[in-house]
Structure formats: structure tokens, C-alpha cells
Protein backbone atom coordinates (compact mmCIF):
# COMPACT_ATOMS: atom_id res chain seq x y z
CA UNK A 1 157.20 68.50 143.50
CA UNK A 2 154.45 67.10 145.79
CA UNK A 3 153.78 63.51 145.47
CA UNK A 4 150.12 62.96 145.96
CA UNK A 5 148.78 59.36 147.27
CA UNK A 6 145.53 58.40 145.73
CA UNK A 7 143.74 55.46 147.78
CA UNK A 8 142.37 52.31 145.71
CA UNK A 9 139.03 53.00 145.01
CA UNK A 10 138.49 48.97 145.92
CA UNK A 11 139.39 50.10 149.50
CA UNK A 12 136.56 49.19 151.88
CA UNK A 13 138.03 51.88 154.98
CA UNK A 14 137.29 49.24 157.25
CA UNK A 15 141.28 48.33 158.10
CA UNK A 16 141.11 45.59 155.53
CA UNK A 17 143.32 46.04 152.30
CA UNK A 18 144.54 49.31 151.09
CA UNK A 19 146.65 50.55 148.72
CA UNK A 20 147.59 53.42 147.47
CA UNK A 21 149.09 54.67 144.27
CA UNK A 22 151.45 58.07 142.75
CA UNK A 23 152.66 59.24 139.76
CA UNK A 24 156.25 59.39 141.39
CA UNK A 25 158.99 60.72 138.70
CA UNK A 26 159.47 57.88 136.28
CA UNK A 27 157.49 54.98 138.12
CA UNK A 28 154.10 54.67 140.08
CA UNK A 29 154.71 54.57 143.37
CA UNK A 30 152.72 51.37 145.31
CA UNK A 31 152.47 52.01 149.26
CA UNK A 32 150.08 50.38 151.75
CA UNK A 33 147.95 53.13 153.10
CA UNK A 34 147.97 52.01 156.68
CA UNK A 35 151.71 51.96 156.97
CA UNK A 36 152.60 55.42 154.63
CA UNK A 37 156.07 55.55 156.21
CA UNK A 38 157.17 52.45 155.56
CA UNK A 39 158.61 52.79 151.92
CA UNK A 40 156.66 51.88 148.90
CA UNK A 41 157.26 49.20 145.94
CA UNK A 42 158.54 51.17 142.42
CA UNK A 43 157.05 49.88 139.37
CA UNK A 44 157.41 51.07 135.49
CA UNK A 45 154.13 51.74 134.31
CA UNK A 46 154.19 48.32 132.23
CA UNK A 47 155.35 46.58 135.07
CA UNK A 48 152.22 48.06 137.14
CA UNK A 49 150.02 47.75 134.22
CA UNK A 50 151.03 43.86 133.95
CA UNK A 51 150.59 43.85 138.35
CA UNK A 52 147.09 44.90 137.80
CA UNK A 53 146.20 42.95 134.99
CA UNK A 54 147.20 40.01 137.32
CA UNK A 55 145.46 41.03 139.95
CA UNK A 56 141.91 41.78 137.90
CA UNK A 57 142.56 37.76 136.46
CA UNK A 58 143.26 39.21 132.82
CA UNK A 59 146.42 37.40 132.44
């Protein structure tokens, strides 16, 4: 299975936050896109669902 990245689409490209994201087996993946090989958080999808909720204010 190949694990495809997807970058935030709130990235700006200009070196300043970015994240990406992947469907990994059973969690979603969360890596920062200018270090991809060092590791990435694991998150159930409520648990990343809650993280961005948190993020966007909503909770």
C-alpha cells in the first residue's frame, strides 16, 4: 500500500507552517512537510477531527 501525503491546503509554500495529512491504516497520519522523515503524530479520526475543530476555534 502507498501512503500518499496530502499538503494543508492553508499552507502558504513560503517555509512557514506546513502540514501534511494520510489516510494511514487505521489513523490519519499528521507529519510536518518540511521534515517528512522525521516520524509523524497518529491520530484516530475523532481524535483528529476534535485536533481540527480546536484548531478552526469550534470548540
Amino acid at each position: 500500500m502507498t501512503v500518499v501525503w496530502r499538503k494543508s491546503s492553508r499552507s502558504t509554500n513560503q517555509g512557514g507552517e506546513c502540514v501534511e495529512v494520510a489516510a494511514l491504516s487505521d489513523v490519519i497520519g499528521v507529519r510536518d512537510s518540511k521534515n517528512t522523515e522525521g516520524g509523524h503524530l497518529a491520530l484516530t479520526s475523532e481524535a483528529f477531527a476534535k485536533l481540527v475543530q480546536r484548531i478552526k476555534g469550534l470548540d
